[in-house]
Each structure stands twice: as structure tokens, then as C-alpha cells.
PDB file of N, CA and C in Angstrom:
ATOM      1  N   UNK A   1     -11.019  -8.341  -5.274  1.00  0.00           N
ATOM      2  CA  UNK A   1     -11.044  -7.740  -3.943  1.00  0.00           C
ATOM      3  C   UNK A   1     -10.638  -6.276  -4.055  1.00  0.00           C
ATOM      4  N   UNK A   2     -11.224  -5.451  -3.246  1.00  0.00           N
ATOM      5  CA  UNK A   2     -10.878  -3.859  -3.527  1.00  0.00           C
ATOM      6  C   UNK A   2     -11.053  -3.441  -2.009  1.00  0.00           C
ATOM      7  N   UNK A   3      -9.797  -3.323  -1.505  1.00  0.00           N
ATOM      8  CA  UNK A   3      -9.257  -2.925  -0.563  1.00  0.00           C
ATOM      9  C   UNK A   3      -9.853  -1.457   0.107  1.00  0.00           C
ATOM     10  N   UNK A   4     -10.730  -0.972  -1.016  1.00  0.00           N
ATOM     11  CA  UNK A   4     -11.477   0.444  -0.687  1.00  0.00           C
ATOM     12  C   UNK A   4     -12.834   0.133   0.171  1.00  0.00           C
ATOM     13  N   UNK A   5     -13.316  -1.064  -0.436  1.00  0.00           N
ATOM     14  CA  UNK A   5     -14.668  -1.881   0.316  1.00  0.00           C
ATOM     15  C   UNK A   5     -14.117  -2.254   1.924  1.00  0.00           C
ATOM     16  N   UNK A   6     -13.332  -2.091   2.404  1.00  0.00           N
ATOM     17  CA  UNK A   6     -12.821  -2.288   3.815  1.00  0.00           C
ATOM     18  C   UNK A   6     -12.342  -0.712   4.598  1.00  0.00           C
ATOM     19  N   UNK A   7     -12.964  -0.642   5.383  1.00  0.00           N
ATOM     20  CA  UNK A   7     -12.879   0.492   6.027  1.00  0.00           C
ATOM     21  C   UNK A   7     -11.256   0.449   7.538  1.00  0.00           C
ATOM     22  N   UNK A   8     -10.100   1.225   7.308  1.00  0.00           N
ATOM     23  CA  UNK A   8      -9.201   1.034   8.129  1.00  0.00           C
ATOM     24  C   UNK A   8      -9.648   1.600   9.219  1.00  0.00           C
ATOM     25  N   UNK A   9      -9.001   1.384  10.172  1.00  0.00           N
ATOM     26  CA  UNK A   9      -9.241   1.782  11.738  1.00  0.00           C
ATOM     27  C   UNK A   9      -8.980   2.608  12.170  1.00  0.00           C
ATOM     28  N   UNK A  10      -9.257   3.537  13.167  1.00  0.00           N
ATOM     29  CA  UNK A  10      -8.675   4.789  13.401  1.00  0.00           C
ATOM     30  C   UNK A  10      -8.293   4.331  14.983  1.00  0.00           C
ATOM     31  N   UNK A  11      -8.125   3.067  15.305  1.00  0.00           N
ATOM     32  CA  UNK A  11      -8.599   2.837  16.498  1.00  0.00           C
ATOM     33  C   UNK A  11      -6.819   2.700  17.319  1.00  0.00           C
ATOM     34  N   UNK A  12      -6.410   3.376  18.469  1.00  0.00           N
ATOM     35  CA  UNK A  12      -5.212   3.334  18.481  1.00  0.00           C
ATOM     36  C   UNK A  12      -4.642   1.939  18.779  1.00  0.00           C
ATOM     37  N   UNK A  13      -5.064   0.763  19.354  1.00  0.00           N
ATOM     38  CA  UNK A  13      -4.371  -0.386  19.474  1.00  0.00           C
ATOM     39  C   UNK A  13      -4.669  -0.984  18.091  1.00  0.00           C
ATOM     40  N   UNK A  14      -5.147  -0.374  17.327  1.00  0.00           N
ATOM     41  CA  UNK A  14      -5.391  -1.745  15.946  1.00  0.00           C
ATOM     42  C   UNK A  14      -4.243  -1.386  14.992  1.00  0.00           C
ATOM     43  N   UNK A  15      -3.941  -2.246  14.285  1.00  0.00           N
ATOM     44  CA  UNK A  15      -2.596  -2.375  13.788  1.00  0.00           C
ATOM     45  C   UNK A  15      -3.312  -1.688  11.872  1.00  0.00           C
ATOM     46  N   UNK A  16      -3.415  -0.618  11.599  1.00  0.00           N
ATOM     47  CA  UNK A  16      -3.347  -0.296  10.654  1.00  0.00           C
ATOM     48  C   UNK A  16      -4.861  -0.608   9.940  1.00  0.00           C
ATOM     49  N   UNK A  17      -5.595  -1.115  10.575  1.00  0.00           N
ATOM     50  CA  UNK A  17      -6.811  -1.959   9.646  1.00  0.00           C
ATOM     51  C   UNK A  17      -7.628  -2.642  10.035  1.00  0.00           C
ATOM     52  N   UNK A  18      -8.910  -3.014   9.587  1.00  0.00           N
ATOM     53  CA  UNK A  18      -9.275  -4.636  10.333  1.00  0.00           C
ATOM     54  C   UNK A  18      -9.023  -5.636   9.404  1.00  0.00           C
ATOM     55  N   UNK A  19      -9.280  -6.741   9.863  1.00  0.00           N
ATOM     56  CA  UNK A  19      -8.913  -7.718   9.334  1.00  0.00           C
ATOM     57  C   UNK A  19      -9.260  -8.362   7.417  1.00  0.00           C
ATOM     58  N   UNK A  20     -10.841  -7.464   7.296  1.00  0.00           N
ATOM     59  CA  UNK A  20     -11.262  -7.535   5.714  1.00  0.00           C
ATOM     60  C   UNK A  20     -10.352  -6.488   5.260  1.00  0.00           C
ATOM     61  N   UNK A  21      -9.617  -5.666   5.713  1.00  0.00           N
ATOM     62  CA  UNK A  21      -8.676  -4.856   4.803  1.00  0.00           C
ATOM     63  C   UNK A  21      -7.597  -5.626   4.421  1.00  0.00           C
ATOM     64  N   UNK A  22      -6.979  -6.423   5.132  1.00  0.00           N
ATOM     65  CA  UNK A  22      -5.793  -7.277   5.099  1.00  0.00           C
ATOM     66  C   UNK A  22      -6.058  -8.053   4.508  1.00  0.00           C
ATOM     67  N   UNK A  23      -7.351  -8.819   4.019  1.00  0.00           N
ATOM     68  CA  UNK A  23      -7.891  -9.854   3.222  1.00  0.00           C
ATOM     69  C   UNK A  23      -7.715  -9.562   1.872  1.00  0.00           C
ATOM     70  N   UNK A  24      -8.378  -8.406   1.651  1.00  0.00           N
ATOM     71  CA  UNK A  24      -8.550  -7.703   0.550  1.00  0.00           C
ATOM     72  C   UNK A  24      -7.185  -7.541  -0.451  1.00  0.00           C
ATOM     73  N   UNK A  25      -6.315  -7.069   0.592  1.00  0.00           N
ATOM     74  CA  UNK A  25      -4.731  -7.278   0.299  1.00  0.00           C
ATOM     75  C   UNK A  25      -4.603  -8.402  -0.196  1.00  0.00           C
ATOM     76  N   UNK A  26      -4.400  -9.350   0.529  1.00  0.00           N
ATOM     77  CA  UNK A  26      -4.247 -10.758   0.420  1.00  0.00           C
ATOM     78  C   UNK A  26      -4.703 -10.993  -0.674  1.00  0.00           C
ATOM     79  N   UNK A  27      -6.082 -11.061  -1.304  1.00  0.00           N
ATOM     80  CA  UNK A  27      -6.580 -11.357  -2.486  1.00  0.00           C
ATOM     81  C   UNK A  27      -5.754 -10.473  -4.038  1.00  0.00           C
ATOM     82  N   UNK A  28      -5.452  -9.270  -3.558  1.00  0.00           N
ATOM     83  CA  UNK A  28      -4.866  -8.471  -4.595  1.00  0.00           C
ATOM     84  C   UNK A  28      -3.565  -9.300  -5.086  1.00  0.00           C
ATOM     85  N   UNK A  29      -2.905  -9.341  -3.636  1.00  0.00           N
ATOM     86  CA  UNK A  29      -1.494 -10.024  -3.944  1.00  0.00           C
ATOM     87  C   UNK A  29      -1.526 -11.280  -5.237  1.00  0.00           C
ATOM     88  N   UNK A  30      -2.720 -11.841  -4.109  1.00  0.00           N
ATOM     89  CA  UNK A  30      -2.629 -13.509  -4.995  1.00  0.00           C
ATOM     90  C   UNK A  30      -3.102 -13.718  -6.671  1.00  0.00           C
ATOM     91  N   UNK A  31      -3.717 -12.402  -6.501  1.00  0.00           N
ATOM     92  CA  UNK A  31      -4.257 -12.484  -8.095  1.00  0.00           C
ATOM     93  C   UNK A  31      -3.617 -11.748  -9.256  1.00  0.00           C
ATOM     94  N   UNK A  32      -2.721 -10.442  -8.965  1.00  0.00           N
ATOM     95  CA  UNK A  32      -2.047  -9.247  -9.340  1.00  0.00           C
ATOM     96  C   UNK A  32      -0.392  -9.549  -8.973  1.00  0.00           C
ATOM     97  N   UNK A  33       0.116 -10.161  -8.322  1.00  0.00           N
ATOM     98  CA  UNK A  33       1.312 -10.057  -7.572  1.00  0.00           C
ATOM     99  C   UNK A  33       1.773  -9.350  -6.256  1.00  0.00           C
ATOM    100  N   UNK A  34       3.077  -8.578  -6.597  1.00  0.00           N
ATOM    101  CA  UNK A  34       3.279  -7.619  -5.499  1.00  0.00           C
ATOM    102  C   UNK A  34       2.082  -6.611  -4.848  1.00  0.00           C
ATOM    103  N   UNK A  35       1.515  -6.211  -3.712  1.00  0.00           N
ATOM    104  CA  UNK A  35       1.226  -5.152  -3.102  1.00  0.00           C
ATOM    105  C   UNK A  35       2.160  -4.478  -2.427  1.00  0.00           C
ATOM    106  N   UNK A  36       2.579  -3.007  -2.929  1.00  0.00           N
ATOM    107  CA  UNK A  36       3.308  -2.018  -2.196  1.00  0.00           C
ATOM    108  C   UNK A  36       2.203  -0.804  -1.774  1.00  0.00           C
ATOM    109  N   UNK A  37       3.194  -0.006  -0.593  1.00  0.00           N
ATOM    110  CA  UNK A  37       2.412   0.757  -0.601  1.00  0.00           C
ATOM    111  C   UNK A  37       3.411   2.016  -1.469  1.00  0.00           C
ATOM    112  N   UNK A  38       2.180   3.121  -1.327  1.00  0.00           N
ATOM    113  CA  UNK A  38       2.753   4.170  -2.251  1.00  0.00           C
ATOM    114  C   UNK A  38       4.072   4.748  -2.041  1.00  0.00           C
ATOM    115  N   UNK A  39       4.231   4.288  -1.024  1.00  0.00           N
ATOM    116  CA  UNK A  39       5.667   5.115  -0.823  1.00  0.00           C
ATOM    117  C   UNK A  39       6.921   4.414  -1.035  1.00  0.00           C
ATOM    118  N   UNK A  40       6.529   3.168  -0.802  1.00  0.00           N
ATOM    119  CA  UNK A  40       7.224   2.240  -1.337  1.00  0.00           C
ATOM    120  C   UNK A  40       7.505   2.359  -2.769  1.00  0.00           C
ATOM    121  N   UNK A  41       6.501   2.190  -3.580  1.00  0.00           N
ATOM    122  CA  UNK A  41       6.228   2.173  -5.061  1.00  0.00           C
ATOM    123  C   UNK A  41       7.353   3.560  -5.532  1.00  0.00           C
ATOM    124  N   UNK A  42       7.089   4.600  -4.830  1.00  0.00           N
ATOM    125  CA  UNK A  42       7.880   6.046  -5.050  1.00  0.00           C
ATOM    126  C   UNK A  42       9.300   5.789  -4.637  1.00  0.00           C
ATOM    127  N   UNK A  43       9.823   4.990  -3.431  1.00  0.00           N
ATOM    128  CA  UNK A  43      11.401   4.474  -3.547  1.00  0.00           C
ATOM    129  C   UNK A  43      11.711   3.773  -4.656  1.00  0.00           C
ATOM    130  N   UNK A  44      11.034   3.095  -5.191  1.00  0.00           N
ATOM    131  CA  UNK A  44      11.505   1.973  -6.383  1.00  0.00           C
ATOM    132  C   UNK A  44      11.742   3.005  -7.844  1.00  0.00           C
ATOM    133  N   UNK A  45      10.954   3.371  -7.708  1.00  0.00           N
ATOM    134  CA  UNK A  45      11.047   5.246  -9.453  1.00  0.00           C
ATOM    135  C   UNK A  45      12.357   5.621  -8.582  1.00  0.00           C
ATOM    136  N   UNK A  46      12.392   6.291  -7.616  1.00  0.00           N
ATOM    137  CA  UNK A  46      13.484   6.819  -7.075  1.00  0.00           C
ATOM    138  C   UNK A  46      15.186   6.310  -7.717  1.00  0.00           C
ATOM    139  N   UNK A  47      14.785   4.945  -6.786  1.00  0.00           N
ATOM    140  CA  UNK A  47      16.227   4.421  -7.392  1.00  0.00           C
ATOM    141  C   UNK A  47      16.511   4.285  -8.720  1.00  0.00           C
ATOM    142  N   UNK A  48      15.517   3.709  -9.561  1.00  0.00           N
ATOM    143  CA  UNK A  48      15.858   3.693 -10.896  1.00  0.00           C
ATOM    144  C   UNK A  48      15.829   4.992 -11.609  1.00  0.00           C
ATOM    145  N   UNK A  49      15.775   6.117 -10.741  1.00  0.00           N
ATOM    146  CA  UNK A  49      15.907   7.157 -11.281  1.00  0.00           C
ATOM    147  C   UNK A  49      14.558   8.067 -12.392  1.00  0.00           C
ATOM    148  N   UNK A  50      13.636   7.223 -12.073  1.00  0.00           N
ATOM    149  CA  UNK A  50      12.392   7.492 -13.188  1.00  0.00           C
ATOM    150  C   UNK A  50      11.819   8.559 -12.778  1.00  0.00           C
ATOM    151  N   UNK A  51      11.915   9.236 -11.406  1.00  0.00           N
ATOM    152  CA  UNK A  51      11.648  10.498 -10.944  1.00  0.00           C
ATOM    153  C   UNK A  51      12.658  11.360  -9.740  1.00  0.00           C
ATOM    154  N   UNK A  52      12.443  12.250  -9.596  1.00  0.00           N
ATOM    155  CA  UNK A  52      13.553  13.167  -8.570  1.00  0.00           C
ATOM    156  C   UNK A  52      13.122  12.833  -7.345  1.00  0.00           C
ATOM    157  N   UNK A  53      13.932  12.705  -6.660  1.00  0.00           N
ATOM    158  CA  UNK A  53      13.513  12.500  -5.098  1.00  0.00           C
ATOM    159  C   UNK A  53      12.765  13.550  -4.258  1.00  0.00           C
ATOM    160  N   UNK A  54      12.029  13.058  -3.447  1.00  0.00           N
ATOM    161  CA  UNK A  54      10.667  14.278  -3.186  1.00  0.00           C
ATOM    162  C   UNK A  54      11.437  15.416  -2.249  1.00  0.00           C
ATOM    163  N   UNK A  55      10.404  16.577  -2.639  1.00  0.00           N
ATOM    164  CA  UNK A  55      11.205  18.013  -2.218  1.00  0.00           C
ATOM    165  C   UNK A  55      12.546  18.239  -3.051  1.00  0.00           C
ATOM    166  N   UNK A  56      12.664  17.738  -4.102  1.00  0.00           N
ATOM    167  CA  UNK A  56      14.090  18.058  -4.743  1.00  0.00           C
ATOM    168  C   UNK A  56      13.704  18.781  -6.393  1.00  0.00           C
ATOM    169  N   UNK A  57      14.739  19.427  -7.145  1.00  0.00           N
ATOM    170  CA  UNK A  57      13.894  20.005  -8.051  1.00  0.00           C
ATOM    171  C   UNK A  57      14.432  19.253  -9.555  1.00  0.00           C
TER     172      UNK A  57
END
């Protein structure tokens, strides 16, 4: 599943996506494990210290 083949919503009551985007997820999870998103992924380096915290030098 490739989450790029699903087009997100720009639509203001829709919650982030339609529903084949969330699928797509779903399939990643179940086959790969965790899905984060990027910013997420960038707190986790953070804490373990594997990069500087953003805007910092």
C-alpha cells in the first residue's frame, strides 16, 4: 500500500484525508509496523539525542 496513491483532502470538515489514505496507512502499519508521522519520527532523534533540536545550532 503507498499512501502517495491516495489523494488527502483539502476539504475543511474532513479529518486529514479520505478514507483510502487511512487504509493505505493501515496496510503499512500491518505489514512494516509502526507508522509515525515526520515530526513525530524527528521527536524520537531528538530525545535520543541523534540530532539538535530544530532552529537550534
Amino acid at each position: 500500500a503507498d499512501t502517495n496513491a491516495a489523494i488527502p483532502s483539502g476539504l475543511k470538515d474532513e479529518p486529514l484525508g479520505y478514507g483510502q489514505h487511512w487504509e493505505a496507512l493501515r496496510n503499512v502499519q500491518a505489514n512494516h509496523g509502526d507508522v509515525l508521522l515526520s515530526t513525530e519520527f524527528l521527536q524520537m532523534l531528538e530525545a535520543a539525542g541523534a540530532v539538535s533540536p530544530a532552529g537550534g545550532n
